[in-house]
Protein backbone atom coordinates (compact mmCIF):
# COMPACT_ATOMS: atom_id res chain seq x y z
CA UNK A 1 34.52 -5.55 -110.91
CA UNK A 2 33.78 -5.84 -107.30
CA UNK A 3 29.89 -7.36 -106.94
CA UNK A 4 28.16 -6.39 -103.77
CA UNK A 5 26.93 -9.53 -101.85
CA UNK A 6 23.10 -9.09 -100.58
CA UNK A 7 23.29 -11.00 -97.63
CA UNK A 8 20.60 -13.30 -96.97
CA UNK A 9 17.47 -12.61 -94.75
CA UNK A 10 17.65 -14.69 -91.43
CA UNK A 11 14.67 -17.29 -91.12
CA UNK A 12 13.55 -17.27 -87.21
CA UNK A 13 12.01 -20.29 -86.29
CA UNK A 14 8.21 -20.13 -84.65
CA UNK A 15 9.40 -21.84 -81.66
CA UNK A 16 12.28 -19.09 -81.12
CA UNK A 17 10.66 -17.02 -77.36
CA UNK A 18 11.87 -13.33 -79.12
CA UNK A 19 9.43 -14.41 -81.96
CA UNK A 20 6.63 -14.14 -79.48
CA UNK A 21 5.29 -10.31 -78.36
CA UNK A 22 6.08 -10.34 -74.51
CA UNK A 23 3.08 -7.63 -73.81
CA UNK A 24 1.44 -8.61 -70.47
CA UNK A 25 -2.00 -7.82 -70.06
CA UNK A 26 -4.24 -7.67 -66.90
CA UNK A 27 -7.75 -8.15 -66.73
CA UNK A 28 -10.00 -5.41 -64.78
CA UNK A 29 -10.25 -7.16 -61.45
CA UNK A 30 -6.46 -7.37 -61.20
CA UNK A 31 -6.01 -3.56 -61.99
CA UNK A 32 -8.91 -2.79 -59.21
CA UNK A 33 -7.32 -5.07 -56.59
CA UNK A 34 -3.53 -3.42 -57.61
CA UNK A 35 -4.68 0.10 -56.95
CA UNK A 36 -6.75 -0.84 -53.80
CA UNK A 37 -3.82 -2.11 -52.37
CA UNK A 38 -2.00 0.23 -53.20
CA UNK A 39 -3.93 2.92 -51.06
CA UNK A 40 -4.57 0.88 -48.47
CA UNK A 41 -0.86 -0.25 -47.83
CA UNK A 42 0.18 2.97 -48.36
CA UNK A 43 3.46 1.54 -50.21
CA UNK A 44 5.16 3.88 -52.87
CA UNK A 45 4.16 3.32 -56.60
CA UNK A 46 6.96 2.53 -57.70
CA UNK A 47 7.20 -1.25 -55.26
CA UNK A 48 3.71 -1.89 -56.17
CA UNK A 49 4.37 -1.67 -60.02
CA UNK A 50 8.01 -3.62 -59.69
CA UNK A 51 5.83 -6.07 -57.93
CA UNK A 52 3.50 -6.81 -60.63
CA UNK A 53 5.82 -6.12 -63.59
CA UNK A 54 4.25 -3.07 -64.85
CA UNK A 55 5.57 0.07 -65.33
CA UNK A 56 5.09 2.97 -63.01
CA UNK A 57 3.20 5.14 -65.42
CA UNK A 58 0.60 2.42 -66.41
CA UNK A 59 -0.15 1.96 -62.15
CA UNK A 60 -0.73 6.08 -62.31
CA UNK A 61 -2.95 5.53 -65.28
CA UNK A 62 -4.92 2.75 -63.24
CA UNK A 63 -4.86 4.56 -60.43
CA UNK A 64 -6.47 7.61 -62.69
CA UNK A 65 -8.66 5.51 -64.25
CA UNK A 66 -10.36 3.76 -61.04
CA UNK A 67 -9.95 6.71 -58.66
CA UNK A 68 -13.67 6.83 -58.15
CA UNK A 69 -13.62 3.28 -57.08
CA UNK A 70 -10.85 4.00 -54.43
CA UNK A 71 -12.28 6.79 -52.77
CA UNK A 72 -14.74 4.06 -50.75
CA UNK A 73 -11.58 1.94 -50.04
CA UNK A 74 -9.83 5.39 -48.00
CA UNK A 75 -13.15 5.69 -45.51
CA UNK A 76 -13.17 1.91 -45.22
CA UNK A 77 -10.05 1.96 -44.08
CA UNK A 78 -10.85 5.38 -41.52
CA UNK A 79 -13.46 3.09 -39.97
CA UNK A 80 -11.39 0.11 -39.92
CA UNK A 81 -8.81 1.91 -37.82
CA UNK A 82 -11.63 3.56 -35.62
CA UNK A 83 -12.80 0.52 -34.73
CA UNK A 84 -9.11 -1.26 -33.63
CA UNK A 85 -8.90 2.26 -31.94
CA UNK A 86 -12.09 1.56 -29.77
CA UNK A 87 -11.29 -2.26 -29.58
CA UNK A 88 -7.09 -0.89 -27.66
CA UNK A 89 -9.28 0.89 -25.47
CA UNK A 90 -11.57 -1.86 -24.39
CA UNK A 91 -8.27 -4.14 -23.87
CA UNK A 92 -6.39 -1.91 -22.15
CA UNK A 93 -9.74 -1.28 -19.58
CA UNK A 94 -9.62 -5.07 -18.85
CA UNK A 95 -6.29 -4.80 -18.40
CA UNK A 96 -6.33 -2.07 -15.58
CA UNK A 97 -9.64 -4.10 -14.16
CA UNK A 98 -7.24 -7.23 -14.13
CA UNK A 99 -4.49 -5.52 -12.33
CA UNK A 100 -6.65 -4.11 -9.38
CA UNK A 101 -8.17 -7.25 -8.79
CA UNK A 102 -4.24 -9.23 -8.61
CA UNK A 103 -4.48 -10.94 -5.15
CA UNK A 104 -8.00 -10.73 -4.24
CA UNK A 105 -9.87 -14.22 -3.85
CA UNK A 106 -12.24 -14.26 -7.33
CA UNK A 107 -12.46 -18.22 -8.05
CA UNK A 108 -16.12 -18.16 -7.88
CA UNK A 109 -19.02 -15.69 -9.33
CA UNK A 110 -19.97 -15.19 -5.17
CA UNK A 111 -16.76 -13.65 -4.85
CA UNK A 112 -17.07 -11.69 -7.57
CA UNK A 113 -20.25 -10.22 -7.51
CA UNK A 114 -18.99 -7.88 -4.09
CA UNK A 115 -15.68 -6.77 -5.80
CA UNK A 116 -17.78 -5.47 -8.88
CA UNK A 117 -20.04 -3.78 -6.11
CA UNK A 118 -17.42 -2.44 -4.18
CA UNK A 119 -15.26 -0.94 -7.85
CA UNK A 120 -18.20 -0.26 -9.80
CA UNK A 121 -17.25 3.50 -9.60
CA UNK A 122 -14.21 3.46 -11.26
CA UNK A 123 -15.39 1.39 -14.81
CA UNK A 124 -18.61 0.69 -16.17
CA UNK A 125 -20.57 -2.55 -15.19
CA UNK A 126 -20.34 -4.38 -18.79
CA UNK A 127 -16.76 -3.65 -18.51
CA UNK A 128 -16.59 -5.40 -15.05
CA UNK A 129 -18.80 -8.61 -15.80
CA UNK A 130 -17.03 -8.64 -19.44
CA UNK A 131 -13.42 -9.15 -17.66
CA UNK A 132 -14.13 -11.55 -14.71
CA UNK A 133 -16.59 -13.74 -16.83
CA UNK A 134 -19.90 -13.23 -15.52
CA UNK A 135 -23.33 -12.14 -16.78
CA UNK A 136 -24.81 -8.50 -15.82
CA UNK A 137 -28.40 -9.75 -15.67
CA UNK A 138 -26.62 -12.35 -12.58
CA UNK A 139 -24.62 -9.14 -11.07
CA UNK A 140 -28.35 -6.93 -11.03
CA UNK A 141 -29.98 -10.03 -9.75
CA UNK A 142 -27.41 -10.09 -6.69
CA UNK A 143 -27.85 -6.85 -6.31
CA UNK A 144 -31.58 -7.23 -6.23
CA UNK A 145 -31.43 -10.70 -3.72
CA UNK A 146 -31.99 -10.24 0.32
CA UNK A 147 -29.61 -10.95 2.15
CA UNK A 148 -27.85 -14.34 2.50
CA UNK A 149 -28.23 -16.43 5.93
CA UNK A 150 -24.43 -15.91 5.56
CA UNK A 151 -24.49 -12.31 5.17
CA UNK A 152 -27.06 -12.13 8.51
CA UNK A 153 -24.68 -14.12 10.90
CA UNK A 154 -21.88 -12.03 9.60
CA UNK A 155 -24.08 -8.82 10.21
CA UNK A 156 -24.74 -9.64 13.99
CA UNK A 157 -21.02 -11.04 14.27
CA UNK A 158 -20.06 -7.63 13.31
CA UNK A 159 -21.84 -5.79 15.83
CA UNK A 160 -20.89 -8.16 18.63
CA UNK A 161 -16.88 -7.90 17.51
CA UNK A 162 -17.46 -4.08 17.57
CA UNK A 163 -18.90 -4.14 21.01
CA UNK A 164 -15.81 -6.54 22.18
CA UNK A 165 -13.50 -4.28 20.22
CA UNK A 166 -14.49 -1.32 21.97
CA UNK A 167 -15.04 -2.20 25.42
CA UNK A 168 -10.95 -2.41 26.19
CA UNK A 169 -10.45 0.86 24.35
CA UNK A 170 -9.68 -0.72 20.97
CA UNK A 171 -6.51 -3.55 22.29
CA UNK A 172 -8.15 -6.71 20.98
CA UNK A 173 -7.08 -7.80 17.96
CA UNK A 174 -8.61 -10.86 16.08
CA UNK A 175 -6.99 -13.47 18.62
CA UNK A 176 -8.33 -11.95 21.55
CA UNK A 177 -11.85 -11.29 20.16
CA UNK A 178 -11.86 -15.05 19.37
CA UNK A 179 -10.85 -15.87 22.75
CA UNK A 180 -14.20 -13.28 24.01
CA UNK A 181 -16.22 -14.61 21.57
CA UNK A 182 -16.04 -18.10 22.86
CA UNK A 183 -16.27 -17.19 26.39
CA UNK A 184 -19.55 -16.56 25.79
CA UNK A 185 -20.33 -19.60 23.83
CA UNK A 186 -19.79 -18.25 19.61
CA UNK A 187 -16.88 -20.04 18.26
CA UNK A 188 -15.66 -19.02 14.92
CA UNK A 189 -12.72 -18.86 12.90
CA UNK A 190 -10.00 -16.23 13.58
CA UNK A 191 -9.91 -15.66 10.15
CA UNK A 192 -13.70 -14.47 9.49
CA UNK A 193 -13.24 -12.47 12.81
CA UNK A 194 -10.44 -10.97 11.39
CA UNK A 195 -11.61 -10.58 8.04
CA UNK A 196 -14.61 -8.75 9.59
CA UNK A 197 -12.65 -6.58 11.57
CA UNK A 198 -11.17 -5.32 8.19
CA UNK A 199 -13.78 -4.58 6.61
CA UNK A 200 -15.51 -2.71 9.97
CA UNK A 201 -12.48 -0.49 9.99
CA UNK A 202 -10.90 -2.33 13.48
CA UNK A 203 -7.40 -3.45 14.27
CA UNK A 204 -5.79 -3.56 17.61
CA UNK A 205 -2.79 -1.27 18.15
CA UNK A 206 0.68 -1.64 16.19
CA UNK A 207 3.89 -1.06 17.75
CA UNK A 208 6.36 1.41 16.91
CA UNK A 209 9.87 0.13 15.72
CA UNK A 210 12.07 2.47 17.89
CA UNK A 211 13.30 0.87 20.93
CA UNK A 212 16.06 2.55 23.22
CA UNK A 213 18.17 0.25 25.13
CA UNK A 214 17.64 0.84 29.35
CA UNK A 215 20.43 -2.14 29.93
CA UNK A 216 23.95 -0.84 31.22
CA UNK A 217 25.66 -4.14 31.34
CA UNK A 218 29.21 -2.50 31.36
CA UNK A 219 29.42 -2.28 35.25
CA UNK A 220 32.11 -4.21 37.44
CA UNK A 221 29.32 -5.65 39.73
CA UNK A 222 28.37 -9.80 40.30
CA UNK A 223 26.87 -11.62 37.41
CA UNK A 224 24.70 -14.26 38.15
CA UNK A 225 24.42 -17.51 36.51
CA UNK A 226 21.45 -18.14 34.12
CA UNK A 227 19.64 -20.58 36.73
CA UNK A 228 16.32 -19.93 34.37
CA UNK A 229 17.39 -22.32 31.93
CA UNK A 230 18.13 -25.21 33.90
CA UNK A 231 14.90 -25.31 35.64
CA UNK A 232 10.98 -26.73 34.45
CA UNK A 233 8.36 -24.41 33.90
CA UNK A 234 6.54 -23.21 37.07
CA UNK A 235 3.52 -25.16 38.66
CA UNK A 236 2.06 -22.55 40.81
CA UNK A 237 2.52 -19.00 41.66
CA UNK A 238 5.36 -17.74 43.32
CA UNK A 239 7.82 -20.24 42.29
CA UNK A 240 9.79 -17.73 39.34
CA UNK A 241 9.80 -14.51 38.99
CA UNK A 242 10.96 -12.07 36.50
CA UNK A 243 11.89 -8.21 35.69
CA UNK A 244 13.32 -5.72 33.39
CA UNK A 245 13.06 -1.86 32.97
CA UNK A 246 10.90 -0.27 30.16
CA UNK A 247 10.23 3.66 29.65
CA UNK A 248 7.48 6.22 28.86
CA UNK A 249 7.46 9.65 26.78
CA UNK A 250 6.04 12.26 29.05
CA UNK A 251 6.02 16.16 27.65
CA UNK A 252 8.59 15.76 31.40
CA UNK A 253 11.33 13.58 30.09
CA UNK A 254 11.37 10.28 30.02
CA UNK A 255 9.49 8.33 32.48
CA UNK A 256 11.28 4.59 33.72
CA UNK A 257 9.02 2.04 34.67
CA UNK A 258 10.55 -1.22 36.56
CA UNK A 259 8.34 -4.22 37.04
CA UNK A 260 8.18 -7.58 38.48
CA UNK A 261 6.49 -10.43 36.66
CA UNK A 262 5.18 -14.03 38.10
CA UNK A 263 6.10 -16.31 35.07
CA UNK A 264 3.59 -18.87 36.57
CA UNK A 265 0.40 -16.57 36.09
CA UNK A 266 2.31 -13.77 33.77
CA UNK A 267 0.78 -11.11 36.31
CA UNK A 268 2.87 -7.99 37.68
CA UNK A 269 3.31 -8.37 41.33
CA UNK A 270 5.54 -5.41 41.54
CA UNK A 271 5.92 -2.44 39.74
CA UNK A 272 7.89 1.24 40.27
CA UNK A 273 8.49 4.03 38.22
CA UNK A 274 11.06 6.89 38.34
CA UNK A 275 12.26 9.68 36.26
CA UNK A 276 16.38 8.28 36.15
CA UNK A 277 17.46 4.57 36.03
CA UNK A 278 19.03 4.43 39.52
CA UNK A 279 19.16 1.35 41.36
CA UNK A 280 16.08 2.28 43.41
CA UNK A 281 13.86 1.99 40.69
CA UNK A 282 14.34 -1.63 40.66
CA UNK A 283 14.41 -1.67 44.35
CA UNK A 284 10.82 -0.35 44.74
CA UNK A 285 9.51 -2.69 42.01
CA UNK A 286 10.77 -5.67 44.41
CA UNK A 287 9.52 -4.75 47.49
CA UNK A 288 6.30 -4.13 46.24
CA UNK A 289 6.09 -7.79 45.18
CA UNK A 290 7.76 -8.80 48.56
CA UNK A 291 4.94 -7.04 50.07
CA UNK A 292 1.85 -8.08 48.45
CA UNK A 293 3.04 -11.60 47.84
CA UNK A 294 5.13 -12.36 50.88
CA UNK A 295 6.60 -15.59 48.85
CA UNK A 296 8.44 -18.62 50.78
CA UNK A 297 12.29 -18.53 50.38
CA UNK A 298 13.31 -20.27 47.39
CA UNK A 299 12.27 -18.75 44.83
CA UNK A 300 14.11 -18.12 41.43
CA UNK A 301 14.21 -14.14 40.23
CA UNK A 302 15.61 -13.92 37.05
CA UNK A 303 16.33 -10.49 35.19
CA UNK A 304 19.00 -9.13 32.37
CA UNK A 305 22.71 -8.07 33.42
CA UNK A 306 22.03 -4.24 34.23
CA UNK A 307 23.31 -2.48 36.73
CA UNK A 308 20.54 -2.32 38.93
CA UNK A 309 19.60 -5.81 39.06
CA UNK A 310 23.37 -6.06 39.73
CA UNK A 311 23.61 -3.61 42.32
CA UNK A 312 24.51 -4.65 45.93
CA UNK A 313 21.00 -3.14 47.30
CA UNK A 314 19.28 -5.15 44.84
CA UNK A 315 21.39 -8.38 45.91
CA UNK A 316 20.95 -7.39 49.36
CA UNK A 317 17.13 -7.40 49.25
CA UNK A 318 17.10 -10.96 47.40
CA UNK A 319 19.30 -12.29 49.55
CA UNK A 320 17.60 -11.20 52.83
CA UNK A 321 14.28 -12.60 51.35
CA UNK A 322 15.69 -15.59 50.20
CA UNK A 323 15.35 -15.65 46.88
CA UNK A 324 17.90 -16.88 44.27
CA UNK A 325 19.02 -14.47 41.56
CA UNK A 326 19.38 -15.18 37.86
CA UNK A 327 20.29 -13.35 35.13
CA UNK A 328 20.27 -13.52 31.03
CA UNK A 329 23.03 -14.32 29.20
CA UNK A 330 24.90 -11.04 27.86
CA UNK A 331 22.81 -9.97 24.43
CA UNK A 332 20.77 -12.28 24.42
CA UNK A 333 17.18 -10.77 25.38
CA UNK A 334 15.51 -14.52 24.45
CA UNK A 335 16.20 -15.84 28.08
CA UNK A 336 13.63 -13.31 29.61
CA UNK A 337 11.22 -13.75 26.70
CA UNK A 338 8.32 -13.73 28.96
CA UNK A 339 9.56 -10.52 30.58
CA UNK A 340 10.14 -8.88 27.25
CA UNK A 341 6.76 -9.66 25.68
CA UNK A 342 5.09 -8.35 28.73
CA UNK A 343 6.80 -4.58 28.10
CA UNK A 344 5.94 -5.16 24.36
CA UNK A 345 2.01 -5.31 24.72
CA UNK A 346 2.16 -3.19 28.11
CA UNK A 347 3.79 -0.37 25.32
CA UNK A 348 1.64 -1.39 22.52
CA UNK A 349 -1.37 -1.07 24.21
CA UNK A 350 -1.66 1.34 27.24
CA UNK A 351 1.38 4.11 26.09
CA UNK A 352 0.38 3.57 22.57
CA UNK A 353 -3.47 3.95 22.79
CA UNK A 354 -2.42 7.07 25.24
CA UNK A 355 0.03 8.63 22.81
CA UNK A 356 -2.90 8.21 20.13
CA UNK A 357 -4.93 10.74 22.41
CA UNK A 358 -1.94 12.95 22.79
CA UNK A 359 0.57 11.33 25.21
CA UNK A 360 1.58 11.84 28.92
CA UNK A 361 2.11 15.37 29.84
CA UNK A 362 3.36 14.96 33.13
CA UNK A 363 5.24 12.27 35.22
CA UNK A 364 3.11 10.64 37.63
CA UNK A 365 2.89 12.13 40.99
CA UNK A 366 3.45 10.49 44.59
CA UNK A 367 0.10 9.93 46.75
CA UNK A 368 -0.34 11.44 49.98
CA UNK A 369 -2.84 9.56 51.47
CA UNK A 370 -2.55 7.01 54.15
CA UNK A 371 -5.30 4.67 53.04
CA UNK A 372 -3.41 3.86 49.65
CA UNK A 373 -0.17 2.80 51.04
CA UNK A 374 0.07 -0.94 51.12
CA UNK A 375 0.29 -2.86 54.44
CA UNK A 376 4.29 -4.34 53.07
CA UNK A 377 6.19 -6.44 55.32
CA UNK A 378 9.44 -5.61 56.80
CA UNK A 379 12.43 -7.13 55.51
CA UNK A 380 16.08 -8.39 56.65
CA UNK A 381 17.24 -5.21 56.16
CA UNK A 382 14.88 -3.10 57.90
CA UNK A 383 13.57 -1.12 55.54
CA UNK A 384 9.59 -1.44 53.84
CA UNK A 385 8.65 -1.18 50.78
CA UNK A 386 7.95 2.60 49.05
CA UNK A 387 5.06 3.81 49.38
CA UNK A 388 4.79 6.74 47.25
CA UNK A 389 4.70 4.46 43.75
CA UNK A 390 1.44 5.34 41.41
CA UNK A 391 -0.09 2.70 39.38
CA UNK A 392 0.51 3.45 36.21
CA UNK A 393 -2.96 4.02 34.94
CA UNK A 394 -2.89 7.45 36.91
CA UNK A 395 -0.09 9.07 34.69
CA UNK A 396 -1.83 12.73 33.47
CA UNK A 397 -2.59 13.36 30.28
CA UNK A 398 -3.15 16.59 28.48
């Protein structure tokens, strides 16, 4: 007979873990906190219960349960993110105040005050004293203050650089009012001239960049040596003298202008204009300054290689004067610097203030009378100097 053995009931021991329930349990505050966070982080459900070992369910039924606790959580965080909105904004104001300021001097709360002044318009005043670091009540009480002893002396500076400014039609710049200023005994700096010029609205006249080329160098006539460079800077007038061709716009054509330059004094002694480049043009320039200046023999005349310097009427006249020719080296328009910054300022500042009023209309036109021909000596050659040349202050204008 087969006996069925009972098999024996397994003992656990107390110390055995799987003897011990594993049920977790959370006090209120934690359950609060969980459900807080997770409406504010705005994580799914089911992270925030793998994260604190729950099940999903039990976080709904938390979330169910203290759902009239969250609701002041949701417009706490509304005004939270109101506020970081308004807080971008007042960043990103500084930061536009910042970058209009980049390069201006603002070291001191003097130099700051008049930039706040001067952009007030474009942000509010908190926002301006906020970014550069000073106090509105000090920025009202500038405003407020009479003027500085400073701000007086710059005041009557200003007019008198406004009265120098104007009284050569707007050519001095800050160098040259300097050099008025102290001609009459007020020596400043040429930068608070300058910087007072800027802020009065007053510059002296900028070139243009476009520069046509009156040199034809490409001519089979005698070169002469650059004598200019061996020699020492004149002592007195008369001693070197030096030329070149420049050119005016006229609603005519173009309008050539030749002229003769005393390197000693850096006055013209001889000047002719013309409406082509012929060899004349250089011609009259020369005997005008033979005739007015009747120099001794000797002297040094240096020009560029162009044709008409090069000509054999132009060596003719130098020769029967006795004056010794020079010219430049080819390219090279540094040897007749002098000559070259002349026609520079002569074009910066009579053609380009007159071009600012509308330009030349016409060429200029001979004289007639008697009485304004120059009494000019007769040369080797026979011939005198022209007397139909205009100065060039009588071109018309419209």
């Amino acid at each position: 007979m087969n006996k069925t053995k009972t098999p024996e009931p397994q003992t656990v021991s107390p110390e055995t873990p799987q003897s011990i329930a594993t049920t977790k349990r959370y006090d209120e505050a934690i359950k609060r906190e969980a459900v807080e966070n997770w409406i504010k982080s705005g994580q799914r459900g089911t992270q925030i219960a793998a994260e604190l070992g729950v099940s999903y369910p039990s976080l709904k039924d938390w979330k169910r349960r203290y759902m009239g606790d969250a609701t002041p959580a949701r417009a706490g965080l509304a005004e939270e993110n109101r506020a970081l909105k308004i807080e971008l904004a007042r960043v990103r104001e500084q930061r536009d105040i910042l970058k209009k300021n980049a390069g201006h001097p603002l070291r001191t709360v003097e130099e700051r005050y008049p930039r706040i002044e001067r952009m007030k318009g474009q942000h509010s005043i908190a926002q301006w004293c906020a970014t550069l670091g000073v106090r509105a009540s000090g920025y009202y009480a500038w405003v407020q203050a009479p003027p500085s002893r400073r701000e007086q002396q710059d005041a009557r500076l200003c007019s008198q650089i406004q009265a120098l400014h104007t009284r050569p039609r707007g050519r001095y710049g800050a160098p040259r009012v300097r050099a008025a200023l102290v001609q009459q005994g007020e020596f400043h700096g040429t930068k608070r001239i300058a910087r007072l010029m800027k802020q009065a609205g007053l510059r002296g006249p900028i070139p243009k960049r476009y520069v046509p080329h009156t040199t034809k160098s490409d001519h089979d006539q005698p070169i002469a040596a650059n004598r200019l460079a061996r020699v020492s800077a004149p002592t007195g007038p008369n001693q070197i003298w030096v030329s070149d061709l420049t050119y005016v716009a006229t609603g005519e054509g173009w309008l050539y202008v030749a002229i003769v330059l005393d390197l000693w004094s850096r006055q013209v002694v001889g000047w002719s204009t013309g409406a082509s480049l012929a060899a004349s043009l250089a011609v009259g320039a020369l005997q005008m300054a033979l005739c007015h200046r009747q120099p001794p023999r000797g002297l040094l005349h240096h020009s560029d290689r162009g044709i008409q310097y090069a000509s054999g009427e132009y060596r003719t006249r130098l020769a029967a004067a006795g004056i010794e020719p020079s010219m430049s080296r080819a390219g090279n328009p540094y040897d007749n610097a002098a000559m070259e910054s002349f026609n520079a300022t002569y074009k910066r500042e009579c053609v380009g203030l007159a071009e600012e009023r509308g330009g030349y209309a016409t060429r200029p036109r001979p004289a007639r009378t008697s009485s304004s021909m120059p009494k000019c000596i007769t040369t080797g050659s026979g011939s005198t100097a022209p007397s139909a040349i205009n100065p060039l202050w009588t071109l018309n204008t419209n």
